[in-house]
N, C-alpha and C. Protein backbone atom coordinates (compact mmCIF):
# COMPACT_ATOMS: atom_id res chain seq x y z
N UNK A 1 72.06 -43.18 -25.34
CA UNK A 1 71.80 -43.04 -26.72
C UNK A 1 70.51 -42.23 -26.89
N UNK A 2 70.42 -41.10 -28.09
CA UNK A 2 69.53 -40.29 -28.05
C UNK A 2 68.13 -40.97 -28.57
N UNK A 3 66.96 -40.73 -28.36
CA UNK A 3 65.82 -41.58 -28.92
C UNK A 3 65.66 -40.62 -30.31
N UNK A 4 65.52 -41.66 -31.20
CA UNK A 4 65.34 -41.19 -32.51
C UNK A 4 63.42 -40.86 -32.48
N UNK A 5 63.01 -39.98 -33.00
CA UNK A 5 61.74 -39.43 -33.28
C UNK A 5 61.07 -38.97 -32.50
N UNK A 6 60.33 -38.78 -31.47
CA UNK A 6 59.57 -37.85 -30.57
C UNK A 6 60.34 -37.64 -29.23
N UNK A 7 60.55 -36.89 -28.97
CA UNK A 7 60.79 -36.57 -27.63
C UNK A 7 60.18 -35.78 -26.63
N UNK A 8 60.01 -36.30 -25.34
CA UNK A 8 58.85 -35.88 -24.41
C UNK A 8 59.53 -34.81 -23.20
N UNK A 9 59.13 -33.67 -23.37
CA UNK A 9 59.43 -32.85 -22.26
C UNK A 9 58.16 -32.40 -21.13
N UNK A 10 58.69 -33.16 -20.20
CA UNK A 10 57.84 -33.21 -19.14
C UNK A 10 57.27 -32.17 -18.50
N UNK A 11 58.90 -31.24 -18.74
CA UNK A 11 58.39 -29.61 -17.85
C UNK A 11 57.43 -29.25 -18.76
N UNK A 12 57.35 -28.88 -20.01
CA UNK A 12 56.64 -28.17 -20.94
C UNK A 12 55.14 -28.96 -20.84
N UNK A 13 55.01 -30.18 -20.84
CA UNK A 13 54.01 -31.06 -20.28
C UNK A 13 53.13 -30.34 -19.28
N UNK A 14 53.81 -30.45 -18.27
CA UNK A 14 53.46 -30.19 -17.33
C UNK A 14 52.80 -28.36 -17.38
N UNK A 15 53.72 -27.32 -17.80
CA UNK A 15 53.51 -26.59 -17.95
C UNK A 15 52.00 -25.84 -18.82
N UNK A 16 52.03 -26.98 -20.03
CA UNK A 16 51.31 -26.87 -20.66
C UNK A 16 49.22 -27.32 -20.21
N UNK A 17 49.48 -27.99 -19.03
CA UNK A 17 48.34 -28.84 -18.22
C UNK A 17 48.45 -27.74 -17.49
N UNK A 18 49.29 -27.17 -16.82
CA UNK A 18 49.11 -26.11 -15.88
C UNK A 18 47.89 -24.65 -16.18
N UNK A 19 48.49 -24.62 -17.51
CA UNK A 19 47.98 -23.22 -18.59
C UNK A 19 46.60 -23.75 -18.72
N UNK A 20 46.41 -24.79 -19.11
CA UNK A 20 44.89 -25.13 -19.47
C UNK A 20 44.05 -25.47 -18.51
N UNK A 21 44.78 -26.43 -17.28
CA UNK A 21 43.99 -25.69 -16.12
C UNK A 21 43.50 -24.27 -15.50
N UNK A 22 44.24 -23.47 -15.95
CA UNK A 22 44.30 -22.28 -15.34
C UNK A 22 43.42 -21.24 -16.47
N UNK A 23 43.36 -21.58 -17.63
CA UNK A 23 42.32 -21.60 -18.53
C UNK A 23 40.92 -21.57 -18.51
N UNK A 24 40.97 -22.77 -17.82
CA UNK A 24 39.82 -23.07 -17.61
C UNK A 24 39.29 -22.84 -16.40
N UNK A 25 40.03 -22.80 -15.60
CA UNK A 25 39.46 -22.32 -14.23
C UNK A 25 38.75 -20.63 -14.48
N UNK A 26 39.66 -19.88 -15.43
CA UNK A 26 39.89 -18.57 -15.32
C UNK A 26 37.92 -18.57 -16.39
N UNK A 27 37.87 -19.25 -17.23
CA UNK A 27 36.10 -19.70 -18.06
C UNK A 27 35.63 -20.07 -16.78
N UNK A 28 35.67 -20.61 -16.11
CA UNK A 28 34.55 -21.36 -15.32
C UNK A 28 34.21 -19.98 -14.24
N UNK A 29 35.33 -19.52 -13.80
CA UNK A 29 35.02 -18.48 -12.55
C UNK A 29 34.26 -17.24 -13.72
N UNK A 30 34.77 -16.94 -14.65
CA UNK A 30 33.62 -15.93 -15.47
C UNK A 30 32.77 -16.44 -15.92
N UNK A 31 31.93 -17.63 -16.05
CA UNK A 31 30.72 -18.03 -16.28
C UNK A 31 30.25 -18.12 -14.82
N UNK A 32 30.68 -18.70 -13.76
CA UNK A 32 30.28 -18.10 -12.11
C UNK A 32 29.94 -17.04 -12.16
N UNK A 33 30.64 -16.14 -12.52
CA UNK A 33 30.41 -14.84 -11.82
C UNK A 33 29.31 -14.24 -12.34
N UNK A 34 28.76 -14.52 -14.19
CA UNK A 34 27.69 -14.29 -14.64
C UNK A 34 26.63 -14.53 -14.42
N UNK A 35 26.94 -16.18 -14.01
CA UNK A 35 25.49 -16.23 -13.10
C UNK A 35 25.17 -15.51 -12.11
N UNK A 36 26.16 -15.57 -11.55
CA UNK A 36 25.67 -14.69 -9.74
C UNK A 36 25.26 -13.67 -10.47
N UNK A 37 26.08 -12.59 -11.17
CA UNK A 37 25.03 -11.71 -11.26
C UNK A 37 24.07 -11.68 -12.14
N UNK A 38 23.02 -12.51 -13.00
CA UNK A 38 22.14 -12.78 -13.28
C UNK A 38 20.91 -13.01 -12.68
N UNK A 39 22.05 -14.30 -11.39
CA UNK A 39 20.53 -14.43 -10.17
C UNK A 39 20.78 -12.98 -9.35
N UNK A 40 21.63 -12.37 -9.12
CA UNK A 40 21.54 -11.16 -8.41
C UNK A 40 20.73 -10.13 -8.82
N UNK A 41 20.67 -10.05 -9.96
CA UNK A 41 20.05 -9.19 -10.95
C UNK A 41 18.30 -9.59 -10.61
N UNK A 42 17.98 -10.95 -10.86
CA UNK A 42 16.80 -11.60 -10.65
C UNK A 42 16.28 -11.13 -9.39
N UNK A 43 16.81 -11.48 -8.82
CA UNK A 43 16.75 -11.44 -7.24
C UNK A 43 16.21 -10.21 -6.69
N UNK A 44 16.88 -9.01 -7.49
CA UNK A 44 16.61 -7.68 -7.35
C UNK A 44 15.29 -7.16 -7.64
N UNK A 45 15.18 -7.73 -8.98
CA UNK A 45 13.74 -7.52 -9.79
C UNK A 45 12.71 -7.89 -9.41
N UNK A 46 13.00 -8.97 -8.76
CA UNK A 46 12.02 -9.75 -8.09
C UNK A 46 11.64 -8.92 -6.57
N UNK A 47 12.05 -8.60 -5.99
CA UNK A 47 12.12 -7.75 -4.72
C UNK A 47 11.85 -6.31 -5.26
N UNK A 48 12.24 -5.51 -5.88
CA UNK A 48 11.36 -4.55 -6.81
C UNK A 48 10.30 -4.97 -6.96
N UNK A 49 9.69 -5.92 -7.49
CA UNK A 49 7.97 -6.12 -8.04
C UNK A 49 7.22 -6.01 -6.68
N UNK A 50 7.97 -6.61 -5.80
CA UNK A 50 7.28 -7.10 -4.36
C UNK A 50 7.26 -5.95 -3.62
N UNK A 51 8.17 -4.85 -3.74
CA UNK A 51 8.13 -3.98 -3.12
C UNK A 51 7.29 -2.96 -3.79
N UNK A 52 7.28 -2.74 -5.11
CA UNK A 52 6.14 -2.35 -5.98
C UNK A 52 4.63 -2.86 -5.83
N UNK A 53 4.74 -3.77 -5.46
CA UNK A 53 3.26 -4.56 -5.09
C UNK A 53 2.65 -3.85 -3.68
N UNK A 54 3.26 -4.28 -2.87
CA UNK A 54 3.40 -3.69 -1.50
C UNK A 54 2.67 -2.18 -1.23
N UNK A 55 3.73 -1.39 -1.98
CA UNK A 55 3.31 0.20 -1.96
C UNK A 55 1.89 0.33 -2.66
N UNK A 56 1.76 -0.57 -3.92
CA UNK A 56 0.72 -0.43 -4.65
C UNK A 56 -0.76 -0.45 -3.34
N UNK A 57 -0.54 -2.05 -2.92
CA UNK A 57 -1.72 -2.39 -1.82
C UNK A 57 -1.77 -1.20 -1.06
N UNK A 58 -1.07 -0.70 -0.24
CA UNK A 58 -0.55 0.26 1.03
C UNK A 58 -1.39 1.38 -0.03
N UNK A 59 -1.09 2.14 -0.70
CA UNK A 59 -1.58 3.47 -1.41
C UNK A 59 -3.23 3.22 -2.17
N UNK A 60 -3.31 1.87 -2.37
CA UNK A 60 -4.86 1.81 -2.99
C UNK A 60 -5.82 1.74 -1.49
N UNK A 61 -4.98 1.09 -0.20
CA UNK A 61 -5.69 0.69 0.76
C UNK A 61 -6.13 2.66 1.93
N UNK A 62 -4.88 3.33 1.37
CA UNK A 62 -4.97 4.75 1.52
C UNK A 62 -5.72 5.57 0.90
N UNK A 63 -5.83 5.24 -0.70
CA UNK A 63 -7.13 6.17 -1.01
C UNK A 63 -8.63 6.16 -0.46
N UNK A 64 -8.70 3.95 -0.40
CA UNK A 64 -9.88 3.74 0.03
C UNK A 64 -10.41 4.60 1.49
N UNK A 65 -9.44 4.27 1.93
CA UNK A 65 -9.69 5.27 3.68
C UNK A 65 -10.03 6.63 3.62
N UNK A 66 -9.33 6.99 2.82
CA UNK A 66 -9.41 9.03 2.04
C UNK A 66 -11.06 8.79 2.05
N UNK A 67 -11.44 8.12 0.48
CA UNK A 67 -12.91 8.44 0.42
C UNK A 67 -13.35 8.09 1.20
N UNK A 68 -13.75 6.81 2.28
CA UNK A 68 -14.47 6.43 3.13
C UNK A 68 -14.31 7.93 3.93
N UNK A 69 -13.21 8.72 4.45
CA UNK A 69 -13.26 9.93 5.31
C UNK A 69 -13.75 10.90 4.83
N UNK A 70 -13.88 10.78 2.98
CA UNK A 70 -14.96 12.24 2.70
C UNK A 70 -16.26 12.00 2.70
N UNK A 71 -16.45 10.50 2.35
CA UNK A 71 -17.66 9.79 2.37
C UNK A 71 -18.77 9.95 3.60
N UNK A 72 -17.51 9.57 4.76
CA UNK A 72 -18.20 10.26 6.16
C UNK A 72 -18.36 11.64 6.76
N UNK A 73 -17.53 12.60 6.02
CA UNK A 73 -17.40 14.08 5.96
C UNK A 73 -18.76 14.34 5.91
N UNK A 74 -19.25 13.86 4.25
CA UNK A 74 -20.23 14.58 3.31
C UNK A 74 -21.22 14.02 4.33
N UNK A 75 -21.52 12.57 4.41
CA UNK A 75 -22.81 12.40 4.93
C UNK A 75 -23.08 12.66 6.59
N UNK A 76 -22.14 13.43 7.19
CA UNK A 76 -21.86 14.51 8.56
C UNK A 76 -22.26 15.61 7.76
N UNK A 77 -21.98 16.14 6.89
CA UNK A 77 -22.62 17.67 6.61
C UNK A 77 -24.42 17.43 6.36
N UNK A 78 -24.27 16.25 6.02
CA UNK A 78 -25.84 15.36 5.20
C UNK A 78 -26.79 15.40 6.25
N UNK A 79 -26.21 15.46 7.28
CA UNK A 79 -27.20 14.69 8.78
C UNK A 79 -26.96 15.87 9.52
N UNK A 80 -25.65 16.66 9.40
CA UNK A 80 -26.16 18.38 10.01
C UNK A 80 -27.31 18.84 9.60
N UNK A 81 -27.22 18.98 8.51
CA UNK A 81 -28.14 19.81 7.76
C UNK A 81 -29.81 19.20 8.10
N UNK A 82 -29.62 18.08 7.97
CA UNK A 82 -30.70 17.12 8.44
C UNK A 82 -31.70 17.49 9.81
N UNK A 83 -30.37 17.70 10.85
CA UNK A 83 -30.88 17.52 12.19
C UNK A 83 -31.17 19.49 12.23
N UNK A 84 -30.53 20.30 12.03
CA UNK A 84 -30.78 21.75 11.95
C UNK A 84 -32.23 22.45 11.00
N UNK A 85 -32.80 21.16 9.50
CA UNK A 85 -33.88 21.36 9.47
C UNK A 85 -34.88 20.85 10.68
N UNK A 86 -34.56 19.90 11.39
CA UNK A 86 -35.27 18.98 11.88
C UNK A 86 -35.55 20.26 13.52
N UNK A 87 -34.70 21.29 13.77
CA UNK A 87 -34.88 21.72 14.94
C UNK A 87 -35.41 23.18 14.56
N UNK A 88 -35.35 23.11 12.99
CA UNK A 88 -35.84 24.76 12.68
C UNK A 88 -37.79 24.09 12.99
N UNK A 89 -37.79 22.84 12.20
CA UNK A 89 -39.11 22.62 12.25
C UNK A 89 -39.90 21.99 13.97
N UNK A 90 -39.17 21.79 14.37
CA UNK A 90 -39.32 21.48 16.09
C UNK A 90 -39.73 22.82 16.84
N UNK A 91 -38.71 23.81 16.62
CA UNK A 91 -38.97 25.41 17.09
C UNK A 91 -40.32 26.18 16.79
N UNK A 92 -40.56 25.99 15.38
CA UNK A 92 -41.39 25.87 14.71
C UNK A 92 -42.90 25.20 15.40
N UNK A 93 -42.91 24.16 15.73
CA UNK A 93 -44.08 22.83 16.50
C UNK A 93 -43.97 23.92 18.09
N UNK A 94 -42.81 24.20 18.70
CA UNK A 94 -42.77 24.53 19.87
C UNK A 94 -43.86 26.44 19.72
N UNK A 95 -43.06 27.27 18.92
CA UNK A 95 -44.18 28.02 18.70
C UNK A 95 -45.31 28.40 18.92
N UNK A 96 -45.89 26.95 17.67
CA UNK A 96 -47.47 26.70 17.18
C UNK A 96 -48.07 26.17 18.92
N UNK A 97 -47.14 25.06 19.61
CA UNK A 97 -47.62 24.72 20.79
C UNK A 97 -48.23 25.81 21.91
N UNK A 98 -47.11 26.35 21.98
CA UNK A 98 -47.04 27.82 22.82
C UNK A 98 -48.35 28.57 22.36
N UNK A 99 -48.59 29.04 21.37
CA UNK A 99 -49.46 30.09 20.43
C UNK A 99 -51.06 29.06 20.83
N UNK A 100 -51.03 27.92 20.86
CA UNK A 100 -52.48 27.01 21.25
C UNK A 100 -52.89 26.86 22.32
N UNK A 101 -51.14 26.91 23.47
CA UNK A 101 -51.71 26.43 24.91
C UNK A 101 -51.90 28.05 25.44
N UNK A 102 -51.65 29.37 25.00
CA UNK A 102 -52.05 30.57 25.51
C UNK A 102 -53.61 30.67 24.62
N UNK A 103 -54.34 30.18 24.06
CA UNK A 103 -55.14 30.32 23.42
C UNK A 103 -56.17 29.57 24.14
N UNK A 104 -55.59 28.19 24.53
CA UNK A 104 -56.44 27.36 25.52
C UNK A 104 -56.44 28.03 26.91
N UNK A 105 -55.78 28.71 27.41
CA UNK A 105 -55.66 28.81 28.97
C UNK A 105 -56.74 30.53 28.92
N UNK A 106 -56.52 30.72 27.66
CA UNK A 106 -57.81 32.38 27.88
C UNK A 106 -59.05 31.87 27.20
N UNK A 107 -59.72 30.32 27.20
CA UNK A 107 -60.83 29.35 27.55
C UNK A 107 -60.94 29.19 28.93
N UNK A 108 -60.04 29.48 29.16
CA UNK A 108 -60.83 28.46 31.23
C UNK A 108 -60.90 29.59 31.90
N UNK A 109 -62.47 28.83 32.42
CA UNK A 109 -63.23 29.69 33.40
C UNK A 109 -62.63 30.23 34.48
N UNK A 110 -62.82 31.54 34.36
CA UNK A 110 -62.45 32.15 36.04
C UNK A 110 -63.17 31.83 37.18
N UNK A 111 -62.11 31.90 37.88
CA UNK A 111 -63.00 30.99 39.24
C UNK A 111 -63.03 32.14 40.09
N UNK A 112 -64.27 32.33 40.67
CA UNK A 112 -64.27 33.60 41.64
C UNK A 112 -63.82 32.91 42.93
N UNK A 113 -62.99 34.23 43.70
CA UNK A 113 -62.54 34.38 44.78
C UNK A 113 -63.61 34.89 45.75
N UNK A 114 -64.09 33.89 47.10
CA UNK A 114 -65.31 34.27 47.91
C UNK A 114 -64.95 34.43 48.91
């Protein structure tokens, strides 16, 4: 005998749990996947800054070395110049020496030969 008022179809039931599982699986794996690439995205940026940081140190730690090498350049031209007055005025002393000890030596007595 037929049941009077609702009737339950199981396949369609079933079918219908199937769809909304599959629904929802199909939301859940695209909210997954947004995250991943969100933290992927993060992840990236983050490793960019660090690698931006990095080069930054590396290139500020390169200029410093630059000037310290003109720094030592200049004060090598500083101490040439230094030591080349220092031997114009030495040459100079050697000269004046020379010019005093021929001046002293036509002071001393001749010694006769007997």
């Amino acid at each position: 005998m037929p049941v009077k008022g609702y009737e339950v179809d199981l396949r369609e039931t079933v079918r219908l749990i199937k769809l909304r599982i599959d629904e929802q699986v199909l939301r859940n794996q695209n909210l997954l996947e947004r995250v991943i690439e969100k933290q992927i995205s993060a992840d990236f940026r983050n490793a960019e800054r660090q690698i931006n940081k990095y080069i930054k140190k590396f290139q500020d730690e390169f200029d410093r070395l630059l000037k310290e090498r003109e720094s030592r350049e200049a004060e090598k031209e500083q101490i040439l110049a230094t030591l080349e007055a220092y031997k114009v005025n030495l040459n100079e002393y050697l000269r004046e020496l020379t010019a005093i000890r021929a001046s002293l030596d036509s002071w001393k007595p001749v010694q006769v030969v007997r």
